[in-house]
N, C-alpha and C. Protein backbone atom coordinates (compact mmCIF):
# COMPACT_ATOMS: atom_id res chain seq x y z
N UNK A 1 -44.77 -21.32 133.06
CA UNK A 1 -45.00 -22.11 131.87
C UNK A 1 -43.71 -22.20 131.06
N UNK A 2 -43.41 -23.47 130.81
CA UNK A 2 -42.03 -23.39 129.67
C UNK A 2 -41.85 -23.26 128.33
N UNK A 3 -41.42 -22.74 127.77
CA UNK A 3 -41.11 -22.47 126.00
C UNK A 3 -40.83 -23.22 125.67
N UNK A 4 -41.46 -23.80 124.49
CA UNK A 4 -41.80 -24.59 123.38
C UNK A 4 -41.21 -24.05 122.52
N UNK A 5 -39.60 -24.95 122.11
CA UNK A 5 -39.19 -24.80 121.24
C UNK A 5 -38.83 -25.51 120.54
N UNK A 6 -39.21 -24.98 119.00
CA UNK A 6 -39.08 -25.86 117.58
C UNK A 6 -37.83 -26.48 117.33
N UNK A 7 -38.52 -27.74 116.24
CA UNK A 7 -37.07 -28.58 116.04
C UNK A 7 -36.40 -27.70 115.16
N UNK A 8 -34.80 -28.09 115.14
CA UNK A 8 -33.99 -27.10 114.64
C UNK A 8 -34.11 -27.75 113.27
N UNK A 9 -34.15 -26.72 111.98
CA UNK A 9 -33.93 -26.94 110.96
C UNK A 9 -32.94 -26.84 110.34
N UNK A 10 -32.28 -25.94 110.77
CA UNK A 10 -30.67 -25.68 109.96
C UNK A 10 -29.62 -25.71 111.19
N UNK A 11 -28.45 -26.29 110.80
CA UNK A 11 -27.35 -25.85 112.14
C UNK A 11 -27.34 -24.21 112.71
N UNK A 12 -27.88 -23.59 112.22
CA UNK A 12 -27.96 -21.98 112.22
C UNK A 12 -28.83 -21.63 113.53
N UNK A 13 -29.93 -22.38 113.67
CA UNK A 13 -30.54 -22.90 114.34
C UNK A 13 -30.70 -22.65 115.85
N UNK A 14 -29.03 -23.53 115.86
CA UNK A 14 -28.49 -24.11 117.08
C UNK A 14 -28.12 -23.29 117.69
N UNK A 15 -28.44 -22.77 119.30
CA UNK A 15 -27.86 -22.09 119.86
C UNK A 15 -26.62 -22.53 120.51
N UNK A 16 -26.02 -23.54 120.50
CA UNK A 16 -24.69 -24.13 120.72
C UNK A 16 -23.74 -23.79 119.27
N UNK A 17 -24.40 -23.62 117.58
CA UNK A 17 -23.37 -23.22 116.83
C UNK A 17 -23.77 -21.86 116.54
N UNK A 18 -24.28 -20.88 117.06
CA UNK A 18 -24.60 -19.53 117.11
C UNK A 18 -23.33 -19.42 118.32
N UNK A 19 -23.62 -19.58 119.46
CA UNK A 19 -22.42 -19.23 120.04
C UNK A 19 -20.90 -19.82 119.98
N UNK A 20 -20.61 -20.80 119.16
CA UNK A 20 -19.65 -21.42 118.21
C UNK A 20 -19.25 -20.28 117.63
N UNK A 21 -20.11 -19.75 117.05
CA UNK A 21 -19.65 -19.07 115.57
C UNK A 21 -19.64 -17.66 116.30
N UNK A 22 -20.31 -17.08 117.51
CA UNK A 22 -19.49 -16.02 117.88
C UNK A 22 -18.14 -15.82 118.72
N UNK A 23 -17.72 -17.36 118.99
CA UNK A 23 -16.42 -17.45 119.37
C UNK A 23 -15.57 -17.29 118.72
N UNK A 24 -15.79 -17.94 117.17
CA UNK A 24 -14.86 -17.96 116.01
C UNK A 24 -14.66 -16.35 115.88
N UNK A 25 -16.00 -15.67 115.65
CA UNK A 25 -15.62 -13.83 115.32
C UNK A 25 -14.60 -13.40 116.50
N UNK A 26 -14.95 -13.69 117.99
CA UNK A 26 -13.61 -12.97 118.87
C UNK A 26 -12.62 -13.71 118.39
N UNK A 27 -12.53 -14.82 118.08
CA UNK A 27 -10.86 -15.21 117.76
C UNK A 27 -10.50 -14.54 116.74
N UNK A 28 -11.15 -14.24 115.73
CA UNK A 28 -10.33 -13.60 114.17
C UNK A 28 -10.17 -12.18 114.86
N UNK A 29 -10.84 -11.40 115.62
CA UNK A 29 -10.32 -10.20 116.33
C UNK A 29 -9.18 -10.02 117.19
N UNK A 30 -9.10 -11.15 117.88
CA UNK A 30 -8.34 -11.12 118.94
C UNK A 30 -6.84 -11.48 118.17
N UNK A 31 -6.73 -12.70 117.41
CA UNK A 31 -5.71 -12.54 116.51
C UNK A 31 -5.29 -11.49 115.83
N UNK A 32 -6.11 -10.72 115.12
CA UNK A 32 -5.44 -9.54 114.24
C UNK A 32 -4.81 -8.38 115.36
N UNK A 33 -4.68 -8.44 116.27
CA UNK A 33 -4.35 -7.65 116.92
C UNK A 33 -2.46 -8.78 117.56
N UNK A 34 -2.61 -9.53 117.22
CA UNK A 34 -0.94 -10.40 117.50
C UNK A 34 -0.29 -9.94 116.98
N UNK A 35 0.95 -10.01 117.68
CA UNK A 35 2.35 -10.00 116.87
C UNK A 35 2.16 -10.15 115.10
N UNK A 36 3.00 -9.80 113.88
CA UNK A 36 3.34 -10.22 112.73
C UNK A 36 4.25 -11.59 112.88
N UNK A 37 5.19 -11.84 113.55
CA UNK A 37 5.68 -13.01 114.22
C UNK A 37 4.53 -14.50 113.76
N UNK A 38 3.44 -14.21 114.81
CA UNK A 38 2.37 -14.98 114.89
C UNK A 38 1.53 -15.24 114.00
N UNK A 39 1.71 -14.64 112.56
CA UNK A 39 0.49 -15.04 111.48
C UNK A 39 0.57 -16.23 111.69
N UNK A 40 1.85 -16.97 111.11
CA UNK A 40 1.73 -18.37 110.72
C UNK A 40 1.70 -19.34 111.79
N UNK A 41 1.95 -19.12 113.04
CA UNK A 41 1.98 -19.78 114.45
C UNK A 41 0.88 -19.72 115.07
N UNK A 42 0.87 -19.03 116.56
CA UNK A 42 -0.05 -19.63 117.45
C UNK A 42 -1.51 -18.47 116.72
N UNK A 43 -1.51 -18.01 115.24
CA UNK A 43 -2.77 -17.45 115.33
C UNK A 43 -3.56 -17.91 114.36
N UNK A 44 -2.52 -18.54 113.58
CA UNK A 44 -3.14 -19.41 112.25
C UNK A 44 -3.84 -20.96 113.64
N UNK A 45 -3.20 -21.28 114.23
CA UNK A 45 -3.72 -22.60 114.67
C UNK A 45 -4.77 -22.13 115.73
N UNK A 46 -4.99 -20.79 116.05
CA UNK A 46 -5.97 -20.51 117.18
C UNK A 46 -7.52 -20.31 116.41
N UNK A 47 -7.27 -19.84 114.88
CA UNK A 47 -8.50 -19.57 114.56
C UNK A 47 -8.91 -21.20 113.48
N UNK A 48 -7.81 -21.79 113.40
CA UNK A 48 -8.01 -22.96 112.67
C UNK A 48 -9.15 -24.09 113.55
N UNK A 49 -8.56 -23.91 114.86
CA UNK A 49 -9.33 -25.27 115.82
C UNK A 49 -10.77 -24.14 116.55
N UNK A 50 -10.70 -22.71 116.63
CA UNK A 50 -12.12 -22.73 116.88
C UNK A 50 -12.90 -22.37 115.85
N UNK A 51 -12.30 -22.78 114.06
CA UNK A 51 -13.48 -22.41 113.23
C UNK A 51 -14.02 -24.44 112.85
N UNK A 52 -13.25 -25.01 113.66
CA UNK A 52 -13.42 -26.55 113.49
C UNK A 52 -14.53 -26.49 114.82
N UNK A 53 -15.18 -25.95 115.52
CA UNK A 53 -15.59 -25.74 116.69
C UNK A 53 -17.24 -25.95 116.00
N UNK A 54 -17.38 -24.81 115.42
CA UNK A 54 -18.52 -23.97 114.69
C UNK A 54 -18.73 -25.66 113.56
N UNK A 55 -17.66 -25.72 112.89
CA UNK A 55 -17.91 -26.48 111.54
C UNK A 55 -18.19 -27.83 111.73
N UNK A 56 -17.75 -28.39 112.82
CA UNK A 56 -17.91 -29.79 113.41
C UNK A 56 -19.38 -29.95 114.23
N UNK A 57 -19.85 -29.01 114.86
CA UNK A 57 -21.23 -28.94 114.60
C UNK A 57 -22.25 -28.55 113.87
N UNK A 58 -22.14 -28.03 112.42
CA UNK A 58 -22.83 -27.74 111.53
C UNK A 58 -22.56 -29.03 110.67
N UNK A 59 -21.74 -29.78 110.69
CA UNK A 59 -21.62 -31.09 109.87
C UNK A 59 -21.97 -32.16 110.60
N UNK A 60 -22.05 -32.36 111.61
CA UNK A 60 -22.60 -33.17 112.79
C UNK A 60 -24.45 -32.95 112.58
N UNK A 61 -24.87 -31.61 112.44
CA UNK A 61 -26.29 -31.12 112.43
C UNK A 61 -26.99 -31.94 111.71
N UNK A 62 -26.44 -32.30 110.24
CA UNK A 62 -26.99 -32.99 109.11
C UNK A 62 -26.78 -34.63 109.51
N UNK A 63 -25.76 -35.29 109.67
CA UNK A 63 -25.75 -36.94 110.09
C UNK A 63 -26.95 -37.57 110.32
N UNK A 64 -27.32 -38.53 110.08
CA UNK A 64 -28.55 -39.16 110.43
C UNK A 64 -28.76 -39.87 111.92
N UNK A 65 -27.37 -40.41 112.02
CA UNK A 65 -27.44 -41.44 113.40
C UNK A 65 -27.06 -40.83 114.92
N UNK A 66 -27.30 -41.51 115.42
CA UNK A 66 -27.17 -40.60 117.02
C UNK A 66 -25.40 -40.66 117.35
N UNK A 67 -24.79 -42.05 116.28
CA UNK A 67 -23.47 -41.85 116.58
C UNK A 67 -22.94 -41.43 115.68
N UNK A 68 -23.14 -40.85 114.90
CA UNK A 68 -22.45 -40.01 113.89
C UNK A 68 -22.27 -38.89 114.11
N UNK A 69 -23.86 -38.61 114.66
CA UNK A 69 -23.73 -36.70 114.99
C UNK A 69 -22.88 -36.77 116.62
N UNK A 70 -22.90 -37.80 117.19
CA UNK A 70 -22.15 -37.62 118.95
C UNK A 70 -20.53 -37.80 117.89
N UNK A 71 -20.46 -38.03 117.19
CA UNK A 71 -18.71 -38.30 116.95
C UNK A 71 -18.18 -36.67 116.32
N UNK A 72 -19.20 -36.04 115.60
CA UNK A 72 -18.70 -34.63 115.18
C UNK A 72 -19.12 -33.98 116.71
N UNK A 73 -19.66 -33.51 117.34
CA UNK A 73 -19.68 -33.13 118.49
C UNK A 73 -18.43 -33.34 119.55
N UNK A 74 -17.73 -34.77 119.32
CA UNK A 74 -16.81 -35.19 119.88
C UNK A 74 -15.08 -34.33 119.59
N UNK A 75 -15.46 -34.51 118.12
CA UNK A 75 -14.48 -33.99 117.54
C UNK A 75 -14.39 -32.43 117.75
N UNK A 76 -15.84 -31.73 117.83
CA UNK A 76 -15.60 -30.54 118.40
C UNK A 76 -15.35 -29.99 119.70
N UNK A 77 -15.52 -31.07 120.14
CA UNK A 77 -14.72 -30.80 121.81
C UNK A 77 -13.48 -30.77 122.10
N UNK A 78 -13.15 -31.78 121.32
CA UNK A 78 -11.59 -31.73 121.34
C UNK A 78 -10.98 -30.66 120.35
N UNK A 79 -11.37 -29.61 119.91
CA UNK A 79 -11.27 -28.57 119.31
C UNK A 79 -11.63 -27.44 119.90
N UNK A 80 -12.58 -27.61 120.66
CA UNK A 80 -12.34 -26.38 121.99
C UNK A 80 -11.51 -26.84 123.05
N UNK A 81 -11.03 -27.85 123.48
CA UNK A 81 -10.09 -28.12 124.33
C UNK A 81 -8.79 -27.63 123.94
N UNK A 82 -8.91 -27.16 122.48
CA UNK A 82 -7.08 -26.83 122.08
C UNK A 82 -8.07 -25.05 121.78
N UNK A 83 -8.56 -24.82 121.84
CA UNK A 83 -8.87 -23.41 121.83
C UNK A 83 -8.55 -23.15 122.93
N UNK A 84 -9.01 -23.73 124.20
CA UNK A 84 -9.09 -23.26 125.54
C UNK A 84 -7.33 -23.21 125.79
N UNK A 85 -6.44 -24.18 125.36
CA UNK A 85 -5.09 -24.29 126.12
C UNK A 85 -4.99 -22.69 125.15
N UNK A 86 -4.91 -22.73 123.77
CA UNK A 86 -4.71 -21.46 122.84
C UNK A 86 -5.14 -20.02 123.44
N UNK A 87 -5.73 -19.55 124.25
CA UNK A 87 -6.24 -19.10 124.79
C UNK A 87 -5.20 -18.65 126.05
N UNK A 88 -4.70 -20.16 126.71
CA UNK A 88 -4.15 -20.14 128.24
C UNK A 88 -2.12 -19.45 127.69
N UNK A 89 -2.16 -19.88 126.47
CA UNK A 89 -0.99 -19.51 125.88
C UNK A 89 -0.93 -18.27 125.26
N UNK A 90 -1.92 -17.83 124.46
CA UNK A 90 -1.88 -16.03 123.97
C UNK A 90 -1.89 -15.20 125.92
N UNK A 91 -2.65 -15.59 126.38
CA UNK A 91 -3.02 -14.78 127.58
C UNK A 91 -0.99 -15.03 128.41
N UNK A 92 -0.62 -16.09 128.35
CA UNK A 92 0.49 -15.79 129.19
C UNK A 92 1.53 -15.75 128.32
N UNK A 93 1.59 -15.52 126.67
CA UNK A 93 2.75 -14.98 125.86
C UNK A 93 2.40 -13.29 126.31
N UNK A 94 1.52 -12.67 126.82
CA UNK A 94 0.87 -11.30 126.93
C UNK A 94 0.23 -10.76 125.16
N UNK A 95 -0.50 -11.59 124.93
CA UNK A 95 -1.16 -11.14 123.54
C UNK A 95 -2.18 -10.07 123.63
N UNK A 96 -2.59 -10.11 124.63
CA UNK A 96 -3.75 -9.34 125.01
C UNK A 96 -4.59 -9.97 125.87
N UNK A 97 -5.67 -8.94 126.60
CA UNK A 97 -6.77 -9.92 127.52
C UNK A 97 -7.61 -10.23 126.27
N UNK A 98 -8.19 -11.64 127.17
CA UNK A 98 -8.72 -12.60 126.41
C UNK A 98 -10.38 -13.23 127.42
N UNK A 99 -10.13 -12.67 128.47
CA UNK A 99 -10.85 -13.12 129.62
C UNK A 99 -12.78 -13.49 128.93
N UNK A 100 -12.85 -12.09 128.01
CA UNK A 100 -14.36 -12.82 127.31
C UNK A 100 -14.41 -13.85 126.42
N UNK A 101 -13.35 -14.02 125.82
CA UNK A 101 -13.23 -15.27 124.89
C UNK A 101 -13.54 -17.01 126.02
N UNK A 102 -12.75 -16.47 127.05
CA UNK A 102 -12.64 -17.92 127.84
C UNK A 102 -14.02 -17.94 128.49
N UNK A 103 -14.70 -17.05 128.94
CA UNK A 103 -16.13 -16.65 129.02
C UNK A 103 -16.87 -17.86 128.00
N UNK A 104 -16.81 -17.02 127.04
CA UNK A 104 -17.73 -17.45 125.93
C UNK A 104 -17.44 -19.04 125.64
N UNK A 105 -16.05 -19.35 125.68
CA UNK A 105 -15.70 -20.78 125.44
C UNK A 105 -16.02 -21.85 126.32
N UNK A 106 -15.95 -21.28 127.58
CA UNK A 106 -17.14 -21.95 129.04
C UNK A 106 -18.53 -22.09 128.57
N UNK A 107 -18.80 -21.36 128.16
CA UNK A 107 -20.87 -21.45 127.79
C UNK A 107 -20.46 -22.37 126.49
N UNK A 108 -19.82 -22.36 125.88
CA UNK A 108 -19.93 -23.10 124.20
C UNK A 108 -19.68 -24.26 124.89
N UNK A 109 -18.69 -25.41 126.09
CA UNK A 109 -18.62 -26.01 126.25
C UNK A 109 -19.78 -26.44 126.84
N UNK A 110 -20.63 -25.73 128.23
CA UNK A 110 -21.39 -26.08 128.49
C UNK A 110 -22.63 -26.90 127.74
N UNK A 111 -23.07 -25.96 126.71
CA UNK A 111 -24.21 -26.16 125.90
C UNK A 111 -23.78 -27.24 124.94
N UNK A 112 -22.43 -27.46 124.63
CA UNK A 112 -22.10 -28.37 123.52
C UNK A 112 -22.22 -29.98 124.61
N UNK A 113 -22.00 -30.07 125.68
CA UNK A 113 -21.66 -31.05 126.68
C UNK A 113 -23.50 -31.61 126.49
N UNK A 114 -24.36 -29.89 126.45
CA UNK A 114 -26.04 -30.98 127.10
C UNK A 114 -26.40 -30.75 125.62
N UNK A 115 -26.04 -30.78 124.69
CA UNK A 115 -26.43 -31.02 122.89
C UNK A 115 -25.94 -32.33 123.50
N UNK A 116 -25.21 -32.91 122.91
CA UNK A 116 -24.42 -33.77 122.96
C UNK A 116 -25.20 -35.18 123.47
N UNK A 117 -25.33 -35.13 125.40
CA UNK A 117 -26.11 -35.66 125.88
C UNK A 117 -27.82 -35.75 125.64
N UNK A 118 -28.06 -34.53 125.17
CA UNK A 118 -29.54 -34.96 124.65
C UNK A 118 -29.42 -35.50 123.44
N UNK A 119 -28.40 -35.67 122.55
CA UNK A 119 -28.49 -36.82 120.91
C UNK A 119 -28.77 -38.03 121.40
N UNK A 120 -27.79 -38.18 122.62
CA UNK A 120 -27.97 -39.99 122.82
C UNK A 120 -28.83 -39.88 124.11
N UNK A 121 -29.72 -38.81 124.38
CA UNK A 121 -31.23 -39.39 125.52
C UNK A 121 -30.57 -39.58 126.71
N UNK A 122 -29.22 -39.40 127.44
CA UNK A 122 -29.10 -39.48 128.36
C UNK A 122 -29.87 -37.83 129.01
N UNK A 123 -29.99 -38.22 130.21
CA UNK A 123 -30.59 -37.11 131.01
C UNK A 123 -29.57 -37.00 132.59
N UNK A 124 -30.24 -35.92 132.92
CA UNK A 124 -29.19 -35.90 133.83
C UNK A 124 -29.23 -35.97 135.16
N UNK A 125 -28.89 -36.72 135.68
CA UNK A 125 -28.57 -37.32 137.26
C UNK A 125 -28.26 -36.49 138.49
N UNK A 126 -29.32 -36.31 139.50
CA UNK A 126 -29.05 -34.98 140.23
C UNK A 126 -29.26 -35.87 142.00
């Protein structure tokens, strides 16, 4: 039998900005542990584009139209796409392992890809 689940009321909700927003917490961890070098460089812009991740679908949540909320969704993709290179660049400056972050940023893409596709009713082709 499948679970019946309620419409979302708050972006909080969302299990695509629940795991958003626990990506954003490993990035503010994973940064404080960088170089002093790096405040203002690659760690200010690593936690800048995945807290646009989280925020671009909590402002997308509220929109009324199917293309309004697919354009903040959009915009948050292309905000995990610069997390993901951010990511490919701390890992080969040697910042530290990062391997659960890129984890977690795989599932956030996933789930953000079938949000996304279920706003505009496409389904999916097998």
């Amino acid at each position: 039998m499948k679970e019946e689940r309620l419409p979302a009321k708050s972006f909080r909700d969302l299990i695509v900005w629940r795991k958003a927003h626990e990506f954003v917490l490993g990035v503010y961890k994973y940064t404080e542990a960088m170089p002093k070098k790096e405040t203002y460089g690659l760690c200010i812009q690593m936690r800048r584009a995945a807290v646009s991740i989280a925020a671009n679908i909590a402002e997308g949540f509220r929109k009324r139209g199917r293309a309004d909320k697919v354009r903040f969704m959009n915009i948050a993709e292309g905000s995990l796409e610069e997390s993901r290179y951010y990511l490919i660049l701390g890992n080969d400056l040697g910042y530290g392992e990062n391997s659960r972050l890129t984890s977690l940023l795989e599932e956030v893409s996933r789930i953000l890809d079938s949000y996304s596709k279920a706003i505009l009713g496409v389904s999916k082709q097998y």
